[in-house]
C-alpha atoms as a PDB file:
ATOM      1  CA  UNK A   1       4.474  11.682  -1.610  1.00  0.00           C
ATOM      2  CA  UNK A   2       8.065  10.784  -2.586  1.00  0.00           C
ATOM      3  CA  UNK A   3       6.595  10.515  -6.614  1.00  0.00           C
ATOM      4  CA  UNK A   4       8.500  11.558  -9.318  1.00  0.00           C
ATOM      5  CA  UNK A   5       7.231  15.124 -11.134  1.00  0.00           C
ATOM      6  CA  UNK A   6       7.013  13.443 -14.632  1.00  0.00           C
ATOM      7  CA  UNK A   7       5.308  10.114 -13.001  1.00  0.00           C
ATOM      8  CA  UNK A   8       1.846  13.083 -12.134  1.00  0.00           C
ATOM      9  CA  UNK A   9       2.414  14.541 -15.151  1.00  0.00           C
ATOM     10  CA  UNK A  10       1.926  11.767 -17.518  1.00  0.00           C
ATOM     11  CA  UNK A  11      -0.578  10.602 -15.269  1.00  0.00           C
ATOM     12  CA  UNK A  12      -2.827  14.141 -15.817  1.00  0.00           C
ATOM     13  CA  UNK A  13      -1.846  13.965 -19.061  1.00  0.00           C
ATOM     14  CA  UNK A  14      -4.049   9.983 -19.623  1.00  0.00           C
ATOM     15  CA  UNK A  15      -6.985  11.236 -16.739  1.00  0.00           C
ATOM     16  CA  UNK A  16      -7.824  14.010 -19.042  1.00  0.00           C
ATOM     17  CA  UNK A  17      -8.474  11.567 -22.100  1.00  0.00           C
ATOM     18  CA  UNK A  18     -10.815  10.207 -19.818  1.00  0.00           C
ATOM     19  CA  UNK A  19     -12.592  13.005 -17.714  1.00  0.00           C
ATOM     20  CA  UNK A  20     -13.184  16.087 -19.847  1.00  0.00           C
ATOM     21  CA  UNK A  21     -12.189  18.561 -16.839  1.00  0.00           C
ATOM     22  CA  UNK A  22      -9.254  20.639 -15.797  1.00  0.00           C
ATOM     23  CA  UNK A  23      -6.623  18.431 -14.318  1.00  0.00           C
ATOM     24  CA  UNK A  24      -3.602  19.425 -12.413  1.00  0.00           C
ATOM     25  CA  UNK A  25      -0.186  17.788 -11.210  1.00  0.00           C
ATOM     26  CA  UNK A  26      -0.088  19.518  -7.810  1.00  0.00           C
ATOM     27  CA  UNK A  27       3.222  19.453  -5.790  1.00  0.00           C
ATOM     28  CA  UNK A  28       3.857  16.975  -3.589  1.00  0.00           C
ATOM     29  CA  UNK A  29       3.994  16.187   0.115  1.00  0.00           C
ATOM     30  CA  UNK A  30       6.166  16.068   2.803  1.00  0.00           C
ATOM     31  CA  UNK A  31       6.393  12.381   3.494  1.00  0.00           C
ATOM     32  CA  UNK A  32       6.149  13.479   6.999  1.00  0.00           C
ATOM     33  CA  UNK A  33       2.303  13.664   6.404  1.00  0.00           C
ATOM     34  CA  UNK A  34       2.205  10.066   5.559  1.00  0.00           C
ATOM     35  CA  UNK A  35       4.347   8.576   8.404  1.00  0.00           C
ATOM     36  CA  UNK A  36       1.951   9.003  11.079  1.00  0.00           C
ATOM     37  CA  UNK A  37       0.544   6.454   9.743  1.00  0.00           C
ATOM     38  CA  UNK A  38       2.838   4.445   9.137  1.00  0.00           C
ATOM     39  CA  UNK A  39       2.771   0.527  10.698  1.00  0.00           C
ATOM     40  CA  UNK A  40       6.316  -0.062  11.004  1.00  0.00           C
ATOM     41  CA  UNK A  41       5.539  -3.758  12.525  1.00  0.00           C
ATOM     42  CA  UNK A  42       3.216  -4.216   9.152  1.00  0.00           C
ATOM     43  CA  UNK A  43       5.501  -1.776   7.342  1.00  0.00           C
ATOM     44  CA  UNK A  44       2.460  -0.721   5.298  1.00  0.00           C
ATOM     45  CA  UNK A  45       0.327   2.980   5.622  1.00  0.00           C
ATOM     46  CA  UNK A  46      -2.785   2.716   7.242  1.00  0.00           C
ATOM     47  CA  UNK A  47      -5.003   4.068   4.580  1.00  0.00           C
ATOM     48  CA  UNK A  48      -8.258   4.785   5.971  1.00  0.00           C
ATOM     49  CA  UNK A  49      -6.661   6.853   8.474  1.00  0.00           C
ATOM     50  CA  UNK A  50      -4.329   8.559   6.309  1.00  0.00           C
ATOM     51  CA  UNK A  51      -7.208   9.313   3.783  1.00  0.00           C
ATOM     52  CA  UNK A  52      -9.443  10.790   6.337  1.00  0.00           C
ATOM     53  CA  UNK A  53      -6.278  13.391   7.228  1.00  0.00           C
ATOM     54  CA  UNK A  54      -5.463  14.629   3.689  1.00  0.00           C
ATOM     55  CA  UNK A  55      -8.911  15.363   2.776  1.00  0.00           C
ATOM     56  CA  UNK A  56      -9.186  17.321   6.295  1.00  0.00           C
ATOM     57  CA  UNK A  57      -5.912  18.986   4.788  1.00  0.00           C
ATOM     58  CA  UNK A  58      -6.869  19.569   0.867  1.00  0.00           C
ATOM     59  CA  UNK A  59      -9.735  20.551  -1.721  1.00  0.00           C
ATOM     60  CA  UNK A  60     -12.049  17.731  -3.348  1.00  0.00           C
ATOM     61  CA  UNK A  61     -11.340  16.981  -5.795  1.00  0.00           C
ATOM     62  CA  UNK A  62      -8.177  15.656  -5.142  1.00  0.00           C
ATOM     63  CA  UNK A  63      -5.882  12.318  -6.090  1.00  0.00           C
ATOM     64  CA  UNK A  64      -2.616  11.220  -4.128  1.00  0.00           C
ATOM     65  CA  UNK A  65      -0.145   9.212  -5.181  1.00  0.00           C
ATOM     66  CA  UNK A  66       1.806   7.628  -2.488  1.00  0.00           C
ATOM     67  CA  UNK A  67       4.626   5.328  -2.713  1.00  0.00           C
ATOM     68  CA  UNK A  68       4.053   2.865  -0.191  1.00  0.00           C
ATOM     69  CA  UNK A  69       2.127  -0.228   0.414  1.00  0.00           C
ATOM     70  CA  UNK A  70      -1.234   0.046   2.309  1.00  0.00           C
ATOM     71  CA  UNK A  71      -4.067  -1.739   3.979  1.00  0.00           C
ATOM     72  CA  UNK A  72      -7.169  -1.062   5.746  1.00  0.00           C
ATOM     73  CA  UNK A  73      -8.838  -3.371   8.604  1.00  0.00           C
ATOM     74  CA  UNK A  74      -9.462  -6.776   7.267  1.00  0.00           C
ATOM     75  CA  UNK A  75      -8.031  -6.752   4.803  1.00  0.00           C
ATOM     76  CA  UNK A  76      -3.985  -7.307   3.835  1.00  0.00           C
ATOM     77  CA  UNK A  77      -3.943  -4.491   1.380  1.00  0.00           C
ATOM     78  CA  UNK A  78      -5.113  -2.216  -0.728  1.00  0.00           C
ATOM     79  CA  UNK A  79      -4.256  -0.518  -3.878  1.00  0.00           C
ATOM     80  CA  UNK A  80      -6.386   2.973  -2.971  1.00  0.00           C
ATOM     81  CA  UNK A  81      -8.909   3.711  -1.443  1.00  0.00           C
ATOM     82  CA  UNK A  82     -11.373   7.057  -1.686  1.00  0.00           C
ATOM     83  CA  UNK A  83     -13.146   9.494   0.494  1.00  0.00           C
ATOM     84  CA  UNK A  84     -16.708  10.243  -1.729  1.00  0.00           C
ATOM     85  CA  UNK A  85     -16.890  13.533  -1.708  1.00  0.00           C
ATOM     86  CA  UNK A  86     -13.432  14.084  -1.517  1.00  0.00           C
ATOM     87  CA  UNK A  87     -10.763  12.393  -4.118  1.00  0.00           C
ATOM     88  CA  UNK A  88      -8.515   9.460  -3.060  1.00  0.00           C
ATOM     89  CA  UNK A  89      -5.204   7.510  -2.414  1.00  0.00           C
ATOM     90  CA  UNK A  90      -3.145   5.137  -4.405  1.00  0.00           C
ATOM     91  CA  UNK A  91      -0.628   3.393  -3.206  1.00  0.00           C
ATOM     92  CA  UNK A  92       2.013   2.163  -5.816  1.00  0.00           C
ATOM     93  CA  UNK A  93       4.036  -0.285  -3.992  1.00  0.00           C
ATOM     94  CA  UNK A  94       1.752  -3.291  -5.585  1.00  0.00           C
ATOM     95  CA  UNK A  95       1.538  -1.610  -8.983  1.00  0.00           C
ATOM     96  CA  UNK A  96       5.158  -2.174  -9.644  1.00  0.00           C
ATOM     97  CA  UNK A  97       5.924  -5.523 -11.399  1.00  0.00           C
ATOM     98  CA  UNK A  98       9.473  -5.070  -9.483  1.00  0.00           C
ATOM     99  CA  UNK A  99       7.210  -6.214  -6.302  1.00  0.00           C
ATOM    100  CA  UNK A 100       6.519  -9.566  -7.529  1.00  0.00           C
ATOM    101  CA  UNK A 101       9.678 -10.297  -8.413  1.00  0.00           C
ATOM    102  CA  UNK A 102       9.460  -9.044 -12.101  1.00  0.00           C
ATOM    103  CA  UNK A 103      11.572  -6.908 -14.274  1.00  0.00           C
ATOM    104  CA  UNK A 104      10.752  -3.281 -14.139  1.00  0.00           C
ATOM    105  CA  UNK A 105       8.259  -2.563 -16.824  1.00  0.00           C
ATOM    106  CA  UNK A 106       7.326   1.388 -16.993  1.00  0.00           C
ATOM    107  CA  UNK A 107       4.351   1.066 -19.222  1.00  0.00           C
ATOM    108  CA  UNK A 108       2.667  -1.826 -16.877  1.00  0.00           C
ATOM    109  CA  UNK A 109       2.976   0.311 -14.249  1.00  0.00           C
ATOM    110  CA  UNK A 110       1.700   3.318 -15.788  1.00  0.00           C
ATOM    111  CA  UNK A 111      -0.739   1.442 -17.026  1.00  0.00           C
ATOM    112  CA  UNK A 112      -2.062   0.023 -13.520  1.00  0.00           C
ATOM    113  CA  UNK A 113      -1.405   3.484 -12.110  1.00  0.00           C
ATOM    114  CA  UNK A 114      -4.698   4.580 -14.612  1.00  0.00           C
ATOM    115  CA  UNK A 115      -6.618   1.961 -13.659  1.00  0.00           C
ATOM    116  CA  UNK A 116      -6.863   2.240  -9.984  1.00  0.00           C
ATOM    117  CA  UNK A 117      -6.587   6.756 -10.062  1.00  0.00           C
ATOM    118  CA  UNK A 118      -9.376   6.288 -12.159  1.00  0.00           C
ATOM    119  CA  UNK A 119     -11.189   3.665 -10.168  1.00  0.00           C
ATOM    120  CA  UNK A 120     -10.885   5.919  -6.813  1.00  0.00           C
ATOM    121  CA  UNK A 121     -11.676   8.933  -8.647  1.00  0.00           C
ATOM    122  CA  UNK A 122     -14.816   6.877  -9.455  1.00  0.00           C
ATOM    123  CA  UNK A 123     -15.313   6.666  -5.865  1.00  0.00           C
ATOM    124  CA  UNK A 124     -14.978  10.104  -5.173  1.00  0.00           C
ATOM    125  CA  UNK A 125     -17.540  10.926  -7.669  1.00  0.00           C
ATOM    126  CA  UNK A 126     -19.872   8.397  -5.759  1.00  0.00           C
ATOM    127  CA  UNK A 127     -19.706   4.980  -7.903  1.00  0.00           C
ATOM    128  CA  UNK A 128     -19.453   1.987  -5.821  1.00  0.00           C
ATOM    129  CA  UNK A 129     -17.957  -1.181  -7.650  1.00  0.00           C
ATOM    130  CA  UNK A 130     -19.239  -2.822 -10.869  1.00  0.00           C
ATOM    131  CA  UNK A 131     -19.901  -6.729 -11.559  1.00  0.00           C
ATOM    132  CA  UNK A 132     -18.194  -5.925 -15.150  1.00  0.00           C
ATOM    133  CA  UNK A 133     -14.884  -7.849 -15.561  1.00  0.00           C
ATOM    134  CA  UNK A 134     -13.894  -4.827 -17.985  1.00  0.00           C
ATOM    135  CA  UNK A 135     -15.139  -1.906 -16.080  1.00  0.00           C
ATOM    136  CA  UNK A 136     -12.702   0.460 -14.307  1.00  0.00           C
ATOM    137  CA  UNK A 137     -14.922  -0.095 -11.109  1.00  0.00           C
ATOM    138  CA  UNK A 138     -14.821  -3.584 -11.137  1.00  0.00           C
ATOM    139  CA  UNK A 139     -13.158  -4.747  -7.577  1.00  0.00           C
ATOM    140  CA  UNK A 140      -9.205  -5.915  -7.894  1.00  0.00           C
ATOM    141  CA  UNK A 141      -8.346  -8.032  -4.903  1.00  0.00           C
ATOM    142  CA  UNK A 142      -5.404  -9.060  -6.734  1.00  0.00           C
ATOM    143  CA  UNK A 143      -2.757  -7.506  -9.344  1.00  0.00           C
ATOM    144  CA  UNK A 144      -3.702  -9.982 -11.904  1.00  0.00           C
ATOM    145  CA  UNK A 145      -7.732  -8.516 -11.728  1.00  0.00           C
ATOM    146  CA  UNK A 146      -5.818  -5.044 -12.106  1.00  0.00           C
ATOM    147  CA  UNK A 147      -4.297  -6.251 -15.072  1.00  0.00           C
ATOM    148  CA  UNK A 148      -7.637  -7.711 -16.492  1.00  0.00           C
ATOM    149  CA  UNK A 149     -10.119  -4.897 -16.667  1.00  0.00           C
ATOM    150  CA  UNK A 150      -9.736  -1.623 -18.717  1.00  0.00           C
ATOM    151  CA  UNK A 151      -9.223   1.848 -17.415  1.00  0.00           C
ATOM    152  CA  UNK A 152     -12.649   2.656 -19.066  1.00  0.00           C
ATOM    153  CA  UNK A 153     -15.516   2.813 -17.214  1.00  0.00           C
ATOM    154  CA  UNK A 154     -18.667   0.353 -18.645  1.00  0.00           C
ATOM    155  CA  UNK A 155     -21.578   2.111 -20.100  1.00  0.00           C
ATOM    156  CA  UNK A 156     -23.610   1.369 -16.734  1.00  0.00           C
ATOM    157  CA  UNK A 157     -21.000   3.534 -14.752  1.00  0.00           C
ATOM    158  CA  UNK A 158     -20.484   5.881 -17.485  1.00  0.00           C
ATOM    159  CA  UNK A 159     -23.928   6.654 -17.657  1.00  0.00           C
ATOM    160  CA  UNK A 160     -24.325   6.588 -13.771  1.00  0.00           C
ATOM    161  CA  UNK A 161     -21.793   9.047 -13.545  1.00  0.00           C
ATOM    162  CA  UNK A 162     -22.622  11.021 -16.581  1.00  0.00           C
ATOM    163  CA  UNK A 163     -26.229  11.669 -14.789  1.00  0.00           C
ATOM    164  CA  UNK A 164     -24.535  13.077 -11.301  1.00  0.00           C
ATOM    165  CA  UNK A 165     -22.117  15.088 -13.468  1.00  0.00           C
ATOM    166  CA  UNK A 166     -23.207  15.761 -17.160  1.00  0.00           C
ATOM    167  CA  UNK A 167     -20.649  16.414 -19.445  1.00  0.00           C
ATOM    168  CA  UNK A 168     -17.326  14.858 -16.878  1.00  0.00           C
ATOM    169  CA  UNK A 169     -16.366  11.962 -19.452  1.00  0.00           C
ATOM    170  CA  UNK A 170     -14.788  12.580 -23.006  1.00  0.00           C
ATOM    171  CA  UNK A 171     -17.218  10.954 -25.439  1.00  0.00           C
END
């Protein structure tokens, strides 16, 4: 919603070094879709609600990119969040260095933007998080934990994921 074309294309174009499957930058939508739940007096999206409508709305298994800033009950915010079963959100408000007062820097942000589509997509595929520092599943309460792990999934999750889906990770 509101993304730039080129911003889901380059972002297919790193998933599929990761998951060996057909992946597709779909067309966008309306922001009207997302503003129903939207928190003006929190003037964040209300994720779990707004996750729970798209996948009523589209095919598993399916990513959005929103850009907004989002939370979920208890807690202040989130990055994404996933439907298993389904696909999931990010949000890329947070993922921009511009939001904590930094210079724009487009390769940061791409860079976080991998790490947390990849993350939910683990999610949607049915990993919950990972103790590992490094791992892609690892939990990111903060953009600094973003910034620390990989966008590589460890070889517990790999192999965890690997099993429900044989053949879904590049080697």
């Amino acid at each position: 919603v509101n993304v730039d074309p080129r911003l889901t294309r380059n972002l297919a174009d790193d998933l599929r070094r990761i998951f060996a499957v057909e992946v597709q930058a779909g067309k966008g939508l309306s922001p009207g879709a997302v503003l129903e739940f939207y928190d003006e007096e929190r003037e964040q999206v209300r994720a779990d609600l707004l996750v729970e409508e798209l996948a009523r709305l589209l095919p598993p298994v399916t990513l959005v990119l929103v850009d907004a800033d989002a939370y979920v009950e208890r807690l202040n915010f989130v990055f994404g969040i996933a439907k298993p079963g389904w696909g999931g959100i990010v949000f890329l408000a947070r993922l921009k260095p511009e939001f904590y007062g930094h210079p724009s820097d487009e390769n940061l942000f791409l860079e976080r933007l991998l790490k947390e589509s990849v993350h939910e997509l683990g999610h949607a595929l049915g990993l919950d998080h990972c103790r590992n520092p490094r791992c892609v599943m690892r939990f990111s309460n903060s953009i600094l934990e973003v910034d620390a792990k990989t966008p590589y999934f460890c070889a517990r999750c790999s192999r965890l994921l690997q099993l429900r889906y044989p053949g879904i990770l590049r080697a």
